[in-house]
Protein backbone atom coordinates (compact mmCIF):
# COMPACT_ATOMS: atom_id res chain seq x y z
CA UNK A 1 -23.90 19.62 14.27
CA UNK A 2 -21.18 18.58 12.22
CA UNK A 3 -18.00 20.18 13.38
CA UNK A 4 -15.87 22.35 11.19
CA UNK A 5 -12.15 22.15 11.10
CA UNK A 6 -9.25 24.34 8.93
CA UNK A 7 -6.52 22.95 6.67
CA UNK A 8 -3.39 25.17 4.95
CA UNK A 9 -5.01 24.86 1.20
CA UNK A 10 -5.39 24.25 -1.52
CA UNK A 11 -7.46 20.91 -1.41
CA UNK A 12 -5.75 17.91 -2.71
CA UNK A 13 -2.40 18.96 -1.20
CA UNK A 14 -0.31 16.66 1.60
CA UNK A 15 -2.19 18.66 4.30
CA UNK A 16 -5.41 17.78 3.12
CA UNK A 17 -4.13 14.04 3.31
CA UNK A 18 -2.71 14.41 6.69
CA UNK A 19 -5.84 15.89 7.92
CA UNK A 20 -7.79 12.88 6.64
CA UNK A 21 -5.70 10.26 9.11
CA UNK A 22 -6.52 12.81 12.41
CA UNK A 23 -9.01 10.19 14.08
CA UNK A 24 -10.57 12.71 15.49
CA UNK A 25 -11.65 14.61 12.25
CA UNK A 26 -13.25 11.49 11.45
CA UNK A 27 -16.81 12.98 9.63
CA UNK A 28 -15.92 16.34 10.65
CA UNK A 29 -15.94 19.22 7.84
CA UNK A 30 -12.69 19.84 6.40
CA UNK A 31 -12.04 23.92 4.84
CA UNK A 32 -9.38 24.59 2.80
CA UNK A 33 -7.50 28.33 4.05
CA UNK A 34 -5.18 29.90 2.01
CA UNK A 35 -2.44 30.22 4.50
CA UNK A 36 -1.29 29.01 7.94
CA UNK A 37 -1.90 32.37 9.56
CA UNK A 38 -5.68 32.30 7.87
CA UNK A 39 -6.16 28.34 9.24
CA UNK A 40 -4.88 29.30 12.69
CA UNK A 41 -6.58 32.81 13.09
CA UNK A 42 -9.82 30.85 12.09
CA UNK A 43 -8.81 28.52 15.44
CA UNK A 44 -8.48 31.67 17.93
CA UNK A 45 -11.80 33.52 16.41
CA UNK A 46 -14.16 29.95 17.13
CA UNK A 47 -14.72 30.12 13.23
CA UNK A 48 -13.76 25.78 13.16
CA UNK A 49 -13.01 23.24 16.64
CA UNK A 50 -9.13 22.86 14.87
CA UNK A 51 -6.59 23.37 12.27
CA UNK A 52 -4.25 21.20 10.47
CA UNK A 53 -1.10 22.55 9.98
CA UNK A 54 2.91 21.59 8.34
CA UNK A 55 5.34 22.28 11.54
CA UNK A 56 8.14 20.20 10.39
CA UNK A 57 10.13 18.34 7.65
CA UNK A 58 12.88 16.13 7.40
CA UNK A 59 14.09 17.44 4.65
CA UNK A 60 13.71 21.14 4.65
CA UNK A 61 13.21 21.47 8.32
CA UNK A 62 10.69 23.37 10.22
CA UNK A 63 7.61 25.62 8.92
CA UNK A 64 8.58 28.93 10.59
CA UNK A 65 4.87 30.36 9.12
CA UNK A 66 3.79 27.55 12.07
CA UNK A 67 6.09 28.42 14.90
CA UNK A 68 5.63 31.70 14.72
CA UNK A 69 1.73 31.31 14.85
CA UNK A 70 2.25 29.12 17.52
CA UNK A 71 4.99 31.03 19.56
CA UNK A 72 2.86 34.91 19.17
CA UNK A 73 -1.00 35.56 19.45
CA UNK A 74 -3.31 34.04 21.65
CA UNK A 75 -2.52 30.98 22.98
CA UNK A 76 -3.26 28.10 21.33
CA UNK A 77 -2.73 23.74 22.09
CA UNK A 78 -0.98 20.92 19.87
CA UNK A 79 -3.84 18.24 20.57
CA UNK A 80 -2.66 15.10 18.04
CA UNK A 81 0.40 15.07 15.37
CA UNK A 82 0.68 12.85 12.06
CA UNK A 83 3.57 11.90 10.19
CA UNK A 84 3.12 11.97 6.54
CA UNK A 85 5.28 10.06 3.64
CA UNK A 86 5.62 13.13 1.21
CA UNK A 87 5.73 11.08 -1.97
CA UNK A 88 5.06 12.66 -5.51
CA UNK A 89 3.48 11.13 -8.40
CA UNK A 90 3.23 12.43 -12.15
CA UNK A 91 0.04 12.59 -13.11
CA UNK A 92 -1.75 12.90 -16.73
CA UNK A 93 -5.30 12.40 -18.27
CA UNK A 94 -6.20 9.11 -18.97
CA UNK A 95 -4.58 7.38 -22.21
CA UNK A 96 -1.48 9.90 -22.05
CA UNK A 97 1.57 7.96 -22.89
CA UNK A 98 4.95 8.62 -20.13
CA UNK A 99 6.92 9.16 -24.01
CA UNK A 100 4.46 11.56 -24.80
CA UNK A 101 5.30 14.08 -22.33
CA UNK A 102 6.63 17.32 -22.92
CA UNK A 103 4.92 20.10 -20.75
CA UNK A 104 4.88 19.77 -16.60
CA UNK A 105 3.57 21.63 -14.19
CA UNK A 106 3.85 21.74 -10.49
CA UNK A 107 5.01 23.79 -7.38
CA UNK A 108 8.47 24.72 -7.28
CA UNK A 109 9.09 22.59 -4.15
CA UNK A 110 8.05 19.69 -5.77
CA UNK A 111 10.18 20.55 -8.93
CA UNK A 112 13.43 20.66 -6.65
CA UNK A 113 12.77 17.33 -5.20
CA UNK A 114 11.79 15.57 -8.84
CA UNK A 115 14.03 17.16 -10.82
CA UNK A 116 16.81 14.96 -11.17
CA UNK A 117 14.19 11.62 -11.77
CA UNK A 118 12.45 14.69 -14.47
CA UNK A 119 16.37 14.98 -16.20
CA UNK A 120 16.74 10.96 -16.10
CA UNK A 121 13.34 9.64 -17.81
CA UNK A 122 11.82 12.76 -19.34
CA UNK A 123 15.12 14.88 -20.76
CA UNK A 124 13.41 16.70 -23.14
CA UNK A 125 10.15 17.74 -20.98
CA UNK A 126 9.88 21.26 -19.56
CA UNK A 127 8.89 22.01 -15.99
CA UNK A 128 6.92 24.93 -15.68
CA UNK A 129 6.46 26.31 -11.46
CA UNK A 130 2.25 26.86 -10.54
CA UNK A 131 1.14 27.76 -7.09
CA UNK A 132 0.75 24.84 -5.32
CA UNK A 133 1.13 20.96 -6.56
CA UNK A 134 -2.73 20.77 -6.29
CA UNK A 135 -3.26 23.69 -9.13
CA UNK A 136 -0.87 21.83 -11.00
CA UNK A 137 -2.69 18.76 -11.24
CA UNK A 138 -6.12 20.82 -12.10
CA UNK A 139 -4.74 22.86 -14.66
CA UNK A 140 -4.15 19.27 -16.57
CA UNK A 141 -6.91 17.74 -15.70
CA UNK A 142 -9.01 20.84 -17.15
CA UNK A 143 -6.74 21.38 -19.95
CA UNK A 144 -5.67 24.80 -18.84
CA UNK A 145 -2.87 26.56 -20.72
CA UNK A 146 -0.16 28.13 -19.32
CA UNK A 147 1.37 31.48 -20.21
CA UNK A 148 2.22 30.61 -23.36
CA UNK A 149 -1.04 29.65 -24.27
CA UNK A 150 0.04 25.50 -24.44
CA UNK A 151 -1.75 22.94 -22.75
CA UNK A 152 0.78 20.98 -20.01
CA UNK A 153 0.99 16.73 -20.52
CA UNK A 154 1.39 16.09 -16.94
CA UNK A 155 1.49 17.42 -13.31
CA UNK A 156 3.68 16.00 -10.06
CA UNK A 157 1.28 16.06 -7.05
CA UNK A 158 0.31 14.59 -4.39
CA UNK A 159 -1.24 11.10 -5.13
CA UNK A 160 -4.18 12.31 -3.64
CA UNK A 161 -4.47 15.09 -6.55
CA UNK A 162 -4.95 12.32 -8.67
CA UNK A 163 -7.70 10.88 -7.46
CA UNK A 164 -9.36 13.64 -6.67
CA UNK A 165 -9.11 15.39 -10.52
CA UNK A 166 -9.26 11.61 -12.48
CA UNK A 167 -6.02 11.51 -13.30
CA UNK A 168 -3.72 8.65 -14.13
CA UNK A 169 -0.45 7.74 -12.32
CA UNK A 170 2.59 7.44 -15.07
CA UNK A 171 5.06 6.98 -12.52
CA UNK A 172 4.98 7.22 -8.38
CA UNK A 173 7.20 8.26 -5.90
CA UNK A 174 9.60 9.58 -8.09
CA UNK A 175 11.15 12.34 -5.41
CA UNK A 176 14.53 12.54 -5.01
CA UNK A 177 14.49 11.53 -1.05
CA UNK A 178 12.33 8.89 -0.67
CA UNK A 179 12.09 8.52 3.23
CA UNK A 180 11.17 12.24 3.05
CA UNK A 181 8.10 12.89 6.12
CA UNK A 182 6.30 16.05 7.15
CA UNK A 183 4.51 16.24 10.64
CA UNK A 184 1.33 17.94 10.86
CA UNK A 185 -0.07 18.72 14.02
CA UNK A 186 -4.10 19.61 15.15
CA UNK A 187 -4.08 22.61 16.65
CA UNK A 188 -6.91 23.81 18.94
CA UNK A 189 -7.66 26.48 21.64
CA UNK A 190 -6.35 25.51 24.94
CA UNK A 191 -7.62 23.46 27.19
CA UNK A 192 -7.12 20.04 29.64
CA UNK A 193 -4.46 17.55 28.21
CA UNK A 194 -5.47 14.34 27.54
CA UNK A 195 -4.34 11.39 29.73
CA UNK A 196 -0.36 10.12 29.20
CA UNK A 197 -0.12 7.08 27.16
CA UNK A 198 3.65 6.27 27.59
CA UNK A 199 4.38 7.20 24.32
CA UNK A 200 3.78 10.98 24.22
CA UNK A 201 5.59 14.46 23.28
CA UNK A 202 5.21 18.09 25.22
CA UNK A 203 5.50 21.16 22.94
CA UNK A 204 6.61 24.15 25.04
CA UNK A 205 8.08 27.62 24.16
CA UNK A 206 10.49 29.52 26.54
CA UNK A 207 11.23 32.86 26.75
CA UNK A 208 14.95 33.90 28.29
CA UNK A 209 14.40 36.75 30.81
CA UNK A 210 17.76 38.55 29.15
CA UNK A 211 20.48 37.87 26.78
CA UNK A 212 23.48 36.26 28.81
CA UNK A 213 26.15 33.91 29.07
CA UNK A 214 24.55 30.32 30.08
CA UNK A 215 21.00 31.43 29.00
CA UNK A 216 20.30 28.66 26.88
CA UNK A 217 22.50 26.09 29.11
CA UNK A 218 20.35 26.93 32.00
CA UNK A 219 17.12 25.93 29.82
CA UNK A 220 18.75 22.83 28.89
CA UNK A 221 19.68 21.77 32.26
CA UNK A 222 16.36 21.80 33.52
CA UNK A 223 15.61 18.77 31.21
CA UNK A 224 18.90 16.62 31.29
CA UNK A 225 18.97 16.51 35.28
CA UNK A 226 15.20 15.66 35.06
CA UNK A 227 16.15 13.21 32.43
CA UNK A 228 13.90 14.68 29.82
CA UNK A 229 15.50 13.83 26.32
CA UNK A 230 14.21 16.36 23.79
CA UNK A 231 13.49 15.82 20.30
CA UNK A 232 13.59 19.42 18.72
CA UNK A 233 14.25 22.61 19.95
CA UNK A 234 15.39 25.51 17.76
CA UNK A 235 15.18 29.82 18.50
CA UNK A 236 12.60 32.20 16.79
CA UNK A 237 12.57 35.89 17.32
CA UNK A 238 10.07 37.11 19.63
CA UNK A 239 9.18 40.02 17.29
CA UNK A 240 10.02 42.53 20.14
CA UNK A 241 13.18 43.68 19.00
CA UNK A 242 16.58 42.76 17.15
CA UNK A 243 18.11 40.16 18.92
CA UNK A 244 15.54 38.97 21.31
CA UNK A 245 14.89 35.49 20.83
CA UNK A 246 12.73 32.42 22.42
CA UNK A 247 13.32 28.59 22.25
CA UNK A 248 10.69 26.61 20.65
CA UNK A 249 11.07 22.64 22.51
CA UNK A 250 9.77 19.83 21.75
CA UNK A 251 10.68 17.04 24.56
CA UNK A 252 9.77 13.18 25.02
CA UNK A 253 7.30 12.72 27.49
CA UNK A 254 3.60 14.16 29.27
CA UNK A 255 3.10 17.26 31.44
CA UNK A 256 1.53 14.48 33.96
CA UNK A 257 4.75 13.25 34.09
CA UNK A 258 7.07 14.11 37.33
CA UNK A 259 10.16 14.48 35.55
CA UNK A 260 8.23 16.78 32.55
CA UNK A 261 6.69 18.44 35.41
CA UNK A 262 9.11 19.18 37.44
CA UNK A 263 11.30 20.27 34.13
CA UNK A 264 9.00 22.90 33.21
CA UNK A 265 8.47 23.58 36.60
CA UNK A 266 12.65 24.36 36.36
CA UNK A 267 11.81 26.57 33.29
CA UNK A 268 9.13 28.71 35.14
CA UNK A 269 12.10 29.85 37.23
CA UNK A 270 14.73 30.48 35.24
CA UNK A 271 12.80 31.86 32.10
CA UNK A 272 10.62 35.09 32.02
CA UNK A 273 7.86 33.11 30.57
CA UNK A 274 7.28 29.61 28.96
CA UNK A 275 4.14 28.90 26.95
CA UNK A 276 2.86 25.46 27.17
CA UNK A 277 1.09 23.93 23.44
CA UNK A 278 0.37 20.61 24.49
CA UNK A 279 1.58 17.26 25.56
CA UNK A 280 -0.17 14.55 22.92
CA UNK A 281 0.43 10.92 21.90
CA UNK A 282 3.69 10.79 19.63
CA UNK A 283 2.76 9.51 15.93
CA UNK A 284 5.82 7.26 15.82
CA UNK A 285 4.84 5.32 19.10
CA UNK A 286 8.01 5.71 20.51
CA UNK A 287 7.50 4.62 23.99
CA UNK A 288 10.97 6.31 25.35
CA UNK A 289 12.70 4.68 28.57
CA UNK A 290 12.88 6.46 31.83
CA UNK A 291 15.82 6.39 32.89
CA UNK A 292 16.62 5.10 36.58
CA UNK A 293 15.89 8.04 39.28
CA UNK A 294 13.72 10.00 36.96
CA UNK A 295 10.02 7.63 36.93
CA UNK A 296 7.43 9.20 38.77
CA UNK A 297 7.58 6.88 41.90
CA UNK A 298 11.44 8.11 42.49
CA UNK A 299 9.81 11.91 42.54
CA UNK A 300 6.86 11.16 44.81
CA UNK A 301 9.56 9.15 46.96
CA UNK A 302 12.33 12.32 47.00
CA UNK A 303 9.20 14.32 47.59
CA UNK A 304 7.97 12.53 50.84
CA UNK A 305 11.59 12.49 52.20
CA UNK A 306 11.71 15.98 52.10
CA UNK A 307 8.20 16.44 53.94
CA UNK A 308 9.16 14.33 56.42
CA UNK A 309 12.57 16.09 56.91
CA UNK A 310 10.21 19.45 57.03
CA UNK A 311 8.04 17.58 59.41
């Protein structure tokens, strides 16, 4: 049976390409859900094995729809992550001239990034805001009117919009950051980590037993005596109450790992809670040093001084 995994729709958007370089969605069945709650929710009920989901961009920062999914609920585990080039293209139907357009269409994200490459080559075109970048490039490829009852020339999408409507490229890449990257991670219900590979990330959450001077310093020192370098870490609201916060971490590193270990281990004590969502292999490769005093021979060696001491 043919397993069944959820992606934050529409199709043809950058999620939909991220989930298609997951190896392990590799012939799986790929549904479109209309929001990140609706992908996830899907995840915790058994509906689909997985969901693909935006957590973070470089250029707008993190997808708090995500972390909050992530941080409340049922608990849930970051199995694999992609990082995904967001580049947009402007698409049009075949045999449609760049000097010919007038009318665009996209998502209003989009229309912030391309707007000043919009102002340079196409000053008189008009850039009307859709739902999402994939509408956009249907509404041209069907010849949809917009409100005012006029058919758009061309939509900026994702390139993968264009081939999936049959729509022709008039110009690519044409956002205003070009080294702009979302991550995407697969999320899943919980369950035994893979093995480390050396180049690997942990995702944890903690929650602060009470608001007080040090609370966060006492999180972070768990990790730099450990020598744990993290990568992210930024606070959400729990949702039970004004002004009662968690930490949402992301650190460099595997749970198998006696430094990440013994870290969280750190965190267990000092924190009222902490929610572990995974340690999976890094998409960047990064294989981070360990630092001397910190590999998991010093720990087994610090550990079997103190037993014998104890002996």
């Amino acid at each position: 049976m043919t397993e069944r995994y959820a992606y934050l729709g529409p199709e043809a958007t950058f999620t939909e390409a991220a989930a298609l370089r997951f190896p392990a969605l590799a012939g799986a069945t790929l549904e479109p859900s209309p929001t990140v709650h609706a992908a996830i929710n899907a995840v915790r009920t058994g509906e689909v094995t997985g969901a693909v989901v935006p957590v973070e961009n470089s250029v707008e920062g993190s997808v708090n729809a995500t972390l909050d999914e992530l941080i409340r609920g049922e608990p849930l585990a970051i199995t694999a992550e992609v990082l995904l080039p967001v580049t947009f293209t402007l698409l049009a139907r075949p045999g449609t001239d760049l000097a010919d357009v007038r009318r665009i269409v996209t998502h209003p994200v989009a229309e912030a990034q391309c707007r000043a490459w919009v102002s340079a080559k196409l000053p008189h075109a008009t850039i009307a805001l859709g739902p999402s970048t994939a509408a956009a490039a249907a509404s041209v490829a069907n010849g949809t009117p917009g409100p005012d009852g006029t058919v758009y020339d061309a939509a900026i999408s994702a390139p993968l919009a264009g081939e999936r409507y049959g729509l022709a490229a008039l110009a690519v890449d044409i956002g205003e950051d070009s080294d702009a990257v979302t991550r995407f991670v697969l999320v899943t219900l919980p369950g035994k980590p893979g093995r480390p590979t050396g180049s690997d990330k942990t995702t944890l959450v903690a929650f602060i037993r009470d608001d007080h001077p040090g609370a966060l310093l006492e999180i972070l020192e768990q990790f730099a005596t450990r020598g744990v370098n993290l990568t992210r870490i930024e606070s959400r609201p729990t949702g039970n109450g004004m002004g009662r916060y968690c930490f949402a971490i992301d650190v460099e590193g595997h749970v198998a790992d006696a430094r990440v270990g013994e870290a969280m281990m750190g965190l267990r004590r000092v924190c009222a809670t902490v929610r572990f969502l995974g340690s999976y292999p890094r998409a960047d490769g990064v294989r981070p040093p360990v630092l001397p005093g910190t590999s998991n021979s010093d720990f087994a060696d610090a550990a079997a001084w103190l037993d014998q001491l104890r002996g």
